[in-house]
PDB file of N, CA and C in Angstrom:
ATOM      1  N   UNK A   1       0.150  10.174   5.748  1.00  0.00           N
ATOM      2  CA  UNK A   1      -0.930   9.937   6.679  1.00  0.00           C
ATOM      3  C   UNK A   1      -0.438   9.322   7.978  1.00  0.00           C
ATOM      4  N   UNK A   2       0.909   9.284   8.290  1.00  0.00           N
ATOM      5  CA  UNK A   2       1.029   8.849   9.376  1.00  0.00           C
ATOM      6  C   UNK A   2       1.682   9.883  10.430  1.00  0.00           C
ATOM      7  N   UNK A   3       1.874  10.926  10.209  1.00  0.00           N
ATOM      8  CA  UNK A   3       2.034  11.370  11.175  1.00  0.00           C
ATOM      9  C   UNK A   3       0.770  11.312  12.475  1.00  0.00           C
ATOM     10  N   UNK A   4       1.965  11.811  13.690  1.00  0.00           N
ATOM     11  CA  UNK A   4       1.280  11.773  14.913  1.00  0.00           C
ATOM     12  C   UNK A   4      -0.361  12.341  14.887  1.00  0.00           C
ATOM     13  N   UNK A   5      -0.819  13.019  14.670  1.00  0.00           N
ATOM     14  CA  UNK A   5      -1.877  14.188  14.465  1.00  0.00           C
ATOM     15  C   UNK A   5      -2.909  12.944  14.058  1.00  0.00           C
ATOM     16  N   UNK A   6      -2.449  12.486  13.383  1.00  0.00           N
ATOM     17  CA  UNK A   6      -3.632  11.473  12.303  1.00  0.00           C
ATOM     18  C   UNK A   6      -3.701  10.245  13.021  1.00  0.00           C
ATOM     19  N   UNK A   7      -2.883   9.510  14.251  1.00  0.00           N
ATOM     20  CA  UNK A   7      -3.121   8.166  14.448  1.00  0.00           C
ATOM     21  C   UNK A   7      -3.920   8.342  16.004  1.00  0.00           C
ATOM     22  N   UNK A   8      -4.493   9.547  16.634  1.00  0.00           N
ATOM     23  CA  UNK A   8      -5.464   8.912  17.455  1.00  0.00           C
ATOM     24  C   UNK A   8      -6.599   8.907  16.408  1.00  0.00           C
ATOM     25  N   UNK A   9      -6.931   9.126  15.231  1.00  0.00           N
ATOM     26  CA  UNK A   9      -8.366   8.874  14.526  1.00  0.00           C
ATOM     27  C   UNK A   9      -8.400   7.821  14.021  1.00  0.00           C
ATOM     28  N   UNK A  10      -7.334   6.983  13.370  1.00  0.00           N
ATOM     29  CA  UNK A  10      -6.902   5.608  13.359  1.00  0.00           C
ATOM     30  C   UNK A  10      -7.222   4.843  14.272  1.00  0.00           C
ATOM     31  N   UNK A  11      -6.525   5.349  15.686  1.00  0.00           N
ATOM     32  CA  UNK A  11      -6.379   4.697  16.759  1.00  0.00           C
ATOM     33  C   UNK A  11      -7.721   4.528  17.122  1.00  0.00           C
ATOM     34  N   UNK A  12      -8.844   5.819  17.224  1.00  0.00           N
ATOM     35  CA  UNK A  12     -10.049   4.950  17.470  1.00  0.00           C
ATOM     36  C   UNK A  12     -10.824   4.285  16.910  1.00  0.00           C
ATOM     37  N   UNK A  13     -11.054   4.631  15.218  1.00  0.00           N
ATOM     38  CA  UNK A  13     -11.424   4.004  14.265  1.00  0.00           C
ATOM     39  C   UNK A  13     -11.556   2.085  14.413  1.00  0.00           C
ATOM     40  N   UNK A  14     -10.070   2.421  15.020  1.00  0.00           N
ATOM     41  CA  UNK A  14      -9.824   0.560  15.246  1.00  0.00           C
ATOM     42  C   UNK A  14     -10.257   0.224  16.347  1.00  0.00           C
ATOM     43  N   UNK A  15     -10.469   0.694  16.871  1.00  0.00           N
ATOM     44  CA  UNK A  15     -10.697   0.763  18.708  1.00  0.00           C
ATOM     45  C   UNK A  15     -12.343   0.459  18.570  1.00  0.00           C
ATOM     46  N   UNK A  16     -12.908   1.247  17.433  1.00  0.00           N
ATOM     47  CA  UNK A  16     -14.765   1.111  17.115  1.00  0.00           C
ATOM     48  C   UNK A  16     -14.770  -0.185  16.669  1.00  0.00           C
ATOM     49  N   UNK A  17     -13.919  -0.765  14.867  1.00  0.00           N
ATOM     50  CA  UNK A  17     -14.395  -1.766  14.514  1.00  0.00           C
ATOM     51  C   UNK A  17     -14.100  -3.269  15.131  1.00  0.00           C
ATOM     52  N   UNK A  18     -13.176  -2.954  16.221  1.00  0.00           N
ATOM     53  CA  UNK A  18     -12.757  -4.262  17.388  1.00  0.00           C
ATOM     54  C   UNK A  18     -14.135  -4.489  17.925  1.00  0.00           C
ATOM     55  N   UNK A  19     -14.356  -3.290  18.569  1.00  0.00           N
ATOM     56  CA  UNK A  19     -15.699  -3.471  19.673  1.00  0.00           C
ATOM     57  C   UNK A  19     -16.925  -3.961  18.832  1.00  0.00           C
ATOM     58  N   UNK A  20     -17.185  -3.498  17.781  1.00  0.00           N
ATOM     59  CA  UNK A  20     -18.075  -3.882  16.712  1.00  0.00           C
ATOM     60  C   UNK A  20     -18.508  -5.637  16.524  1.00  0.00           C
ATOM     61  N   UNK A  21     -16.987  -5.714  16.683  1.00  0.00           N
ATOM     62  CA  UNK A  21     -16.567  -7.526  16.250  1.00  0.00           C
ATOM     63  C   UNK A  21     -17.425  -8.397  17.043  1.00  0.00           C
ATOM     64  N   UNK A  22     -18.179  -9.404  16.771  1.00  0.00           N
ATOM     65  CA  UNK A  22     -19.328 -10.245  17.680  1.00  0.00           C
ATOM     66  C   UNK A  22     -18.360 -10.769  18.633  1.00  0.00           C
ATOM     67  N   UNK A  23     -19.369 -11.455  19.570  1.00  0.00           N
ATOM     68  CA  UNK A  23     -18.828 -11.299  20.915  1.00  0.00           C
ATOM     69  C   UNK A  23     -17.944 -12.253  21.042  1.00  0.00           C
ATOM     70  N   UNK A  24     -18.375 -13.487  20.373  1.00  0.00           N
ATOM     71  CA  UNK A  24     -17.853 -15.016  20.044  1.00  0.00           C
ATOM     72  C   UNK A  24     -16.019 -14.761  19.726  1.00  0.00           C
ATOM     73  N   UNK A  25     -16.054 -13.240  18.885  1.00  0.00           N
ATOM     74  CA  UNK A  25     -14.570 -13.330  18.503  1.00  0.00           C
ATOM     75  C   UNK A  25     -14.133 -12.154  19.415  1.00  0.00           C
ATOM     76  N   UNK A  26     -14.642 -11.757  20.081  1.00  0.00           N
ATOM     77  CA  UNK A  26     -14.110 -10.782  21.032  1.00  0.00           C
ATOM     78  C   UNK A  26     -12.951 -11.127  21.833  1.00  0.00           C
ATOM     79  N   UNK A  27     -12.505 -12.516  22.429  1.00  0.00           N
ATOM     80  CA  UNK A  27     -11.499 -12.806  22.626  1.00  0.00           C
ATOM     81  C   UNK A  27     -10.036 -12.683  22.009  1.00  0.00           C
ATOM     82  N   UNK A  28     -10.407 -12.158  20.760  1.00  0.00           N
ATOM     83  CA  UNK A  28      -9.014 -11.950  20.092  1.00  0.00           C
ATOM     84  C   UNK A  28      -8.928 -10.307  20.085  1.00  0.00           C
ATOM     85  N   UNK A  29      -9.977  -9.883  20.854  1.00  0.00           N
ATOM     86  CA  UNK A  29      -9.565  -8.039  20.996  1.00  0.00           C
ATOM     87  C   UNK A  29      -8.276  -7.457  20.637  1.00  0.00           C
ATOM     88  N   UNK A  30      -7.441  -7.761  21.169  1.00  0.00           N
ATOM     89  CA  UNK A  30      -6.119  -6.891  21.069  1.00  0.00           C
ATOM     90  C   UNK A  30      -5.939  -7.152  19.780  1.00  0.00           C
ATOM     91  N   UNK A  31      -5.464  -8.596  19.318  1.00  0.00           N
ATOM     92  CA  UNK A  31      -5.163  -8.606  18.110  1.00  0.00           C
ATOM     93  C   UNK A  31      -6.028  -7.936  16.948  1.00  0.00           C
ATOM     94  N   UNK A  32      -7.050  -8.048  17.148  1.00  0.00           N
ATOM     95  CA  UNK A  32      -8.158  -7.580  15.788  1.00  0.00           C
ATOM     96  C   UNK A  32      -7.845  -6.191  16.131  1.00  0.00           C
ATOM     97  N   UNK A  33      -7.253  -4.846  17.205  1.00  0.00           N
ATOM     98  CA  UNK A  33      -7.591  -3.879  16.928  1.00  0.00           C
ATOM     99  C   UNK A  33      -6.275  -3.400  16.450  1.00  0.00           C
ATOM    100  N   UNK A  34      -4.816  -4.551  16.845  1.00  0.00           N
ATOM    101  CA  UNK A  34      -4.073  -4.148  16.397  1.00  0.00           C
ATOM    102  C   UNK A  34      -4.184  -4.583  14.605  1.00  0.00           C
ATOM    103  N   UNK A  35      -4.677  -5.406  14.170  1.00  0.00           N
ATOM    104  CA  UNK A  35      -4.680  -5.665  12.506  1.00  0.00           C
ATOM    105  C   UNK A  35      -5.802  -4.739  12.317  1.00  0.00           C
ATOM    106  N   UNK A  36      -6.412  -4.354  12.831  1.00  0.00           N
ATOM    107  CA  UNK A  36      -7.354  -3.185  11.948  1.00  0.00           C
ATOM    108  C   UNK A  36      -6.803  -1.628  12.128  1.00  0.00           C
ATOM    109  N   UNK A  37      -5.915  -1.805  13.060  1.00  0.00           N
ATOM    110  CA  UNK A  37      -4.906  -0.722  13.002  1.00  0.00           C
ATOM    111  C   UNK A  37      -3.787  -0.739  11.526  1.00  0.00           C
ATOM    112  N   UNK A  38      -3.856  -1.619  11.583  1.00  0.00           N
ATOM    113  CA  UNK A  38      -2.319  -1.943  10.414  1.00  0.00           C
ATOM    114  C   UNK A  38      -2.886  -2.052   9.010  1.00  0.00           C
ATOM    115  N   UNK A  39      -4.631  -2.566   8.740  1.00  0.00           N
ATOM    116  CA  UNK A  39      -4.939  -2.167   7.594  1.00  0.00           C
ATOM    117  C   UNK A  39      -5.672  -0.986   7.671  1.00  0.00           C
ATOM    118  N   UNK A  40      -5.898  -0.397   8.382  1.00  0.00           N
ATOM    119  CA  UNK A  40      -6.133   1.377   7.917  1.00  0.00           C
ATOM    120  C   UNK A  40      -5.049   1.944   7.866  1.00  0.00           C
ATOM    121  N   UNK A  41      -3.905   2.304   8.126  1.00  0.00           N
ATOM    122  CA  UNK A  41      -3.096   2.823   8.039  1.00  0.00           C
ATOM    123  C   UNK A  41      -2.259   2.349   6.455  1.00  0.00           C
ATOM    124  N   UNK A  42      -2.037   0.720   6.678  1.00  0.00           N
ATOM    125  CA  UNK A  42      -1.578   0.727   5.303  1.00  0.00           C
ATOM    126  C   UNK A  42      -2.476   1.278   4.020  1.00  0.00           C
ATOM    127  N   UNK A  43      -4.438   1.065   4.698  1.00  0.00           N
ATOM    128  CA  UNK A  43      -4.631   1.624   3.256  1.00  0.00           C
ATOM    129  C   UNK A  43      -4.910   3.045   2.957  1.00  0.00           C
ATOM    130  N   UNK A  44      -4.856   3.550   3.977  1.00  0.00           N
ATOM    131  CA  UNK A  44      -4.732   5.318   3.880  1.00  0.00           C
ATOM    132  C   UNK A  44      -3.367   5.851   3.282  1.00  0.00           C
ATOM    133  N   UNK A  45      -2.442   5.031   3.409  1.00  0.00           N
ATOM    134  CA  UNK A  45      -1.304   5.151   2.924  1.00  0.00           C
ATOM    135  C   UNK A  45      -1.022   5.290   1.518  1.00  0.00           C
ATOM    136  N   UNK A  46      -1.883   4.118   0.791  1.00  0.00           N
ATOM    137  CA  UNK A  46      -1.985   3.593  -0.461  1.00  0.00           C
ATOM    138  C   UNK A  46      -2.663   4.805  -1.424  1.00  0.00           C
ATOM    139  N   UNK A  47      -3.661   5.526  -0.708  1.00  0.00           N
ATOM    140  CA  UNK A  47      -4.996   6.484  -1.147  1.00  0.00           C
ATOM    141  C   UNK A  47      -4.008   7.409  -1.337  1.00  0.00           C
ATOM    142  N   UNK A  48      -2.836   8.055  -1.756  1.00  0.00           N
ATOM    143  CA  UNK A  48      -1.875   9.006  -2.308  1.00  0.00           C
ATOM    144  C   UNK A  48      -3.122  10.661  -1.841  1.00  0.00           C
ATOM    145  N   UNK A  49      -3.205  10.598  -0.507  1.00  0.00           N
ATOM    146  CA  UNK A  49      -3.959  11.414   0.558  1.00  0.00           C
ATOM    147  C   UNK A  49      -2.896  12.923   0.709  1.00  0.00           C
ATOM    148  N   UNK A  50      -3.838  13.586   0.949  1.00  0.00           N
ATOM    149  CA  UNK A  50      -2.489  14.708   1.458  1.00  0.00           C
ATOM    150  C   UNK A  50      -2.828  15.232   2.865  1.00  0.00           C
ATOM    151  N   UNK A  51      -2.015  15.993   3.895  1.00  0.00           N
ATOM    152  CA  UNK A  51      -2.463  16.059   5.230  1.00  0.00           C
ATOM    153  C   UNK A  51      -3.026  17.279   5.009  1.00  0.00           C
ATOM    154  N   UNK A  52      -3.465  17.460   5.796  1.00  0.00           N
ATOM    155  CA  UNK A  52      -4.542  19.056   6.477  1.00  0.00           C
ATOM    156  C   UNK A  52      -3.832  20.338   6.815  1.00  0.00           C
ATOM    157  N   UNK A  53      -2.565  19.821   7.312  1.00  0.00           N
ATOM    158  CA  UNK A  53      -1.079  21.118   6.932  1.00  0.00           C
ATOM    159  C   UNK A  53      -1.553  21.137   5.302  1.00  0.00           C
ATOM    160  N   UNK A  54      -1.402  20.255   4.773  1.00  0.00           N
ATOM    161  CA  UNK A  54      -0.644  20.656   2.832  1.00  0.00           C
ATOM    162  C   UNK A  54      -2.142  21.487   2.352  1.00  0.00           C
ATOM    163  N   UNK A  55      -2.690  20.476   2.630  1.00  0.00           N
ATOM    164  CA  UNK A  55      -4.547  21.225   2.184  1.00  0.00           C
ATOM    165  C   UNK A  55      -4.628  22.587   2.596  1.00  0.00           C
ATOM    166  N   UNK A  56      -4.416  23.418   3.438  1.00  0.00           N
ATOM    167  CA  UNK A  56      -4.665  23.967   4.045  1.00  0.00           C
ATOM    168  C   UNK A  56      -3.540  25.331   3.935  1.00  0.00           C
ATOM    169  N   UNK A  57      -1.983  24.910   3.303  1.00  0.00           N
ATOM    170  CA  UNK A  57      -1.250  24.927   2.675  1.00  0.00           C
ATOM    171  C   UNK A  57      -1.747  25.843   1.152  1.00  0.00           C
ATOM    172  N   UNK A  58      -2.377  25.041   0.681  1.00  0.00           N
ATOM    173  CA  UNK A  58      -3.012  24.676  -1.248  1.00  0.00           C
ATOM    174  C   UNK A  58      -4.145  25.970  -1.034  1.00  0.00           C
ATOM    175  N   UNK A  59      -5.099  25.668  -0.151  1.00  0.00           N
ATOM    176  CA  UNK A  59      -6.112  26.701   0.010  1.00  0.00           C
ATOM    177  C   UNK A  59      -5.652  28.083   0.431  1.00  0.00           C
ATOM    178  N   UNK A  60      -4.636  28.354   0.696  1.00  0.00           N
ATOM    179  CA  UNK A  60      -4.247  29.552   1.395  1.00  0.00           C
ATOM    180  C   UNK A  60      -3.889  30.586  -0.065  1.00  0.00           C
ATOM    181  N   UNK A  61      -2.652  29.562  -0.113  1.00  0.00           N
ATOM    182  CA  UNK A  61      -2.473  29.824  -1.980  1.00  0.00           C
ATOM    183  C   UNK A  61      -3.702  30.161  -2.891  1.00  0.00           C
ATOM    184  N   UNK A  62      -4.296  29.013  -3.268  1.00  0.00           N
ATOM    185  CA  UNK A  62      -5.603  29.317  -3.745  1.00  0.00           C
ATOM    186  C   UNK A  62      -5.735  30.914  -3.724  1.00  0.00           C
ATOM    187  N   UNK A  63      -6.530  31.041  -2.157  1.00  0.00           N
ATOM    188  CA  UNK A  63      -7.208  32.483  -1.873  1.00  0.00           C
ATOM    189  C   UNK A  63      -5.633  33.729  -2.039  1.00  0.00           C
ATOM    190  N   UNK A  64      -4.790  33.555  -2.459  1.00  0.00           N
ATOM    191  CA  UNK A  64      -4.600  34.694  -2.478  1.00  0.00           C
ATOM    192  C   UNK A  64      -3.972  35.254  -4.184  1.00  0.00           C
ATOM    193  N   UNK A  65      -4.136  33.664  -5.173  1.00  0.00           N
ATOM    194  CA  UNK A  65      -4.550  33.645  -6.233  1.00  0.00           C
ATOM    195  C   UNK A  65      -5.341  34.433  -6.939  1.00  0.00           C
ATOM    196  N   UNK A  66      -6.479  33.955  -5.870  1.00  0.00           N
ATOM    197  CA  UNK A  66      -7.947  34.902  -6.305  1.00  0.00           C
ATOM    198  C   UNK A  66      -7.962  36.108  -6.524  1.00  0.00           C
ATOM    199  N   UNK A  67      -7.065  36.500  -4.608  1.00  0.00           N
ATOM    200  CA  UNK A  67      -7.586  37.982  -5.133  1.00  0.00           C
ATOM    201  C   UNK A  67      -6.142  38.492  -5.953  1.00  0.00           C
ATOM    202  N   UNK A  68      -5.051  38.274  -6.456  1.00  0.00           N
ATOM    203  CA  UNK A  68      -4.491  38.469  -7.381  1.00  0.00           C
ATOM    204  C   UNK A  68      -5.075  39.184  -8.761  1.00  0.00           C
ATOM    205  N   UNK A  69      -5.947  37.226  -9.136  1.00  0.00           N
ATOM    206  CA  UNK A  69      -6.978  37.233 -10.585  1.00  0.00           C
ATOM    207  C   UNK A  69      -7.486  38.451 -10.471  1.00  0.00           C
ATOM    208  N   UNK A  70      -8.697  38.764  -9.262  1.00  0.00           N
ATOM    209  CA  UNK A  70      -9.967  39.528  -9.407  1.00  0.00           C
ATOM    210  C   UNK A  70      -8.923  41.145  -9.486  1.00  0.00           C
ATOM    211  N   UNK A  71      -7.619  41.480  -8.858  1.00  0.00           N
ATOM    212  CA  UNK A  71      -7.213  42.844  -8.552  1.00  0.00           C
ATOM    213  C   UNK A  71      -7.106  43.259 -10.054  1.00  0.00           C
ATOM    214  N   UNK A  72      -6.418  42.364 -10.972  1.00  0.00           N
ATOM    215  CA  UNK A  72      -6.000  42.332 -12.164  1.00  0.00           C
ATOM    216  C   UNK A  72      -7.110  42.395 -13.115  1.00  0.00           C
ATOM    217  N   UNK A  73      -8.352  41.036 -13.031  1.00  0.00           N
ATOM    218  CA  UNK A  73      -9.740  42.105 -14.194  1.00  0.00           C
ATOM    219  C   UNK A  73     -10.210  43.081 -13.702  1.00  0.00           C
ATOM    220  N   UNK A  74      -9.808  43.601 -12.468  1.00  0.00           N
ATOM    221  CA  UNK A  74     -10.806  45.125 -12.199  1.00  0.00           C
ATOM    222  C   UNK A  74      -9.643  46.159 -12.656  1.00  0.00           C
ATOM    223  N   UNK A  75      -8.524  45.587 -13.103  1.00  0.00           N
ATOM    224  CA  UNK A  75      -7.437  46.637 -13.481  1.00  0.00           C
ATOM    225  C   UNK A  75      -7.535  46.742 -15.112  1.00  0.00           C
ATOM    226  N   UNK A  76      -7.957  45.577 -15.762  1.00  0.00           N
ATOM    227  CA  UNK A  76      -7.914  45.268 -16.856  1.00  0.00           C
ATOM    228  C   UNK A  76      -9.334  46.351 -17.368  1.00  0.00           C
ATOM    229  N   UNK A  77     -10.103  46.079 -16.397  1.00  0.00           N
ATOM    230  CA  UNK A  77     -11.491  46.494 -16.962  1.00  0.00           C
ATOM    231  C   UNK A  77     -11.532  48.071 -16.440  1.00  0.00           C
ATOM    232  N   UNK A  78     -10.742  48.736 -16.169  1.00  0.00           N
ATOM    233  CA  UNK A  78     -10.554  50.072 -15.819  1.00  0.00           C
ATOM    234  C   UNK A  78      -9.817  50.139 -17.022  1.00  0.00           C
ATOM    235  N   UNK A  79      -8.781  49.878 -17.359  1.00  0.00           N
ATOM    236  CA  UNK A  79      -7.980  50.310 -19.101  1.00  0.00           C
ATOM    237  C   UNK A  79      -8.917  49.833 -20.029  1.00  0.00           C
ATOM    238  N   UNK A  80      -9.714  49.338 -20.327  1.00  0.00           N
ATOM    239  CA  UNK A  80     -10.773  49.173 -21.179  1.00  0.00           C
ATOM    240  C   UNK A  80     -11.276  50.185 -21.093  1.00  0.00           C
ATOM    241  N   UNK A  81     -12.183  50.831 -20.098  1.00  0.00           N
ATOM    242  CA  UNK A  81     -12.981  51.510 -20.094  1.00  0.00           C
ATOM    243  C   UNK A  81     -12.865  52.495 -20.291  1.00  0.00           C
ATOM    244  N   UNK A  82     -11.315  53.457 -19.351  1.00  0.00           N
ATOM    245  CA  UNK A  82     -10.227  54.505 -20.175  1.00  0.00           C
ATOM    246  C   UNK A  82     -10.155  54.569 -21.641  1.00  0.00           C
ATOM    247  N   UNK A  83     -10.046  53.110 -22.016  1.00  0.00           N
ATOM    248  CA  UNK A  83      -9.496  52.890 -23.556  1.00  0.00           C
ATOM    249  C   UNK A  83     -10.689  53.488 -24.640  1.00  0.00           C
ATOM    250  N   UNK A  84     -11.592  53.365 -23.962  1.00  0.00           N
ATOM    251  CA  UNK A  84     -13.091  53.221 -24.774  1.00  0.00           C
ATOM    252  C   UNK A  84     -13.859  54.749 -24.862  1.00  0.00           C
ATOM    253  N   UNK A  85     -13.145  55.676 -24.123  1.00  0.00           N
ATOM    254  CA  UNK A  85     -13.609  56.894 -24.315  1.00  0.00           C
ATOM    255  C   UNK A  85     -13.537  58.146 -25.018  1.00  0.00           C
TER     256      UNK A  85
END
């Protein structure tokens, strides 16, 4: 989860829950957006996550699984039907 791609959504994520922060502690801005930077990242890290390359990766596979499966029972179910006459 840390590649480049993934840390401007981090980056604003933290950037929201700084601004969020009441006003009283708003003086520590930088710091609070850099520690809310450092615990999203460490805990996205932790969440054993996969990126949107790999997903995307997995699904591709997937679909061509499928039509593998489906080429094969319409092959299966043609020698049946041969078989059956």
């Amino acid at each position: 989860m840390t590649e480049r791609n993934d840390r401007p959504g981090i980056d604003d994520l933290a950037r929201r829950l700084a601004e969020a922060v009441p006003q009283s502690l708003k003086a520590m801005g930088d710091d609070l957006e850099r520690n809310f930077k450092s615990l999203l990242t460490t805990g996205l890290e932790k969440m054993d996550l996969v990126t949107r390359e790999e997903f995307d990766v997995q699904v591709a596979v997937l679909q061509r699984t499928r039509e593998k499966l489906e080429a094969l029972e319409a092959k299966l179910a043609a020698l049946q039907e041969n078989g059956t006459d």
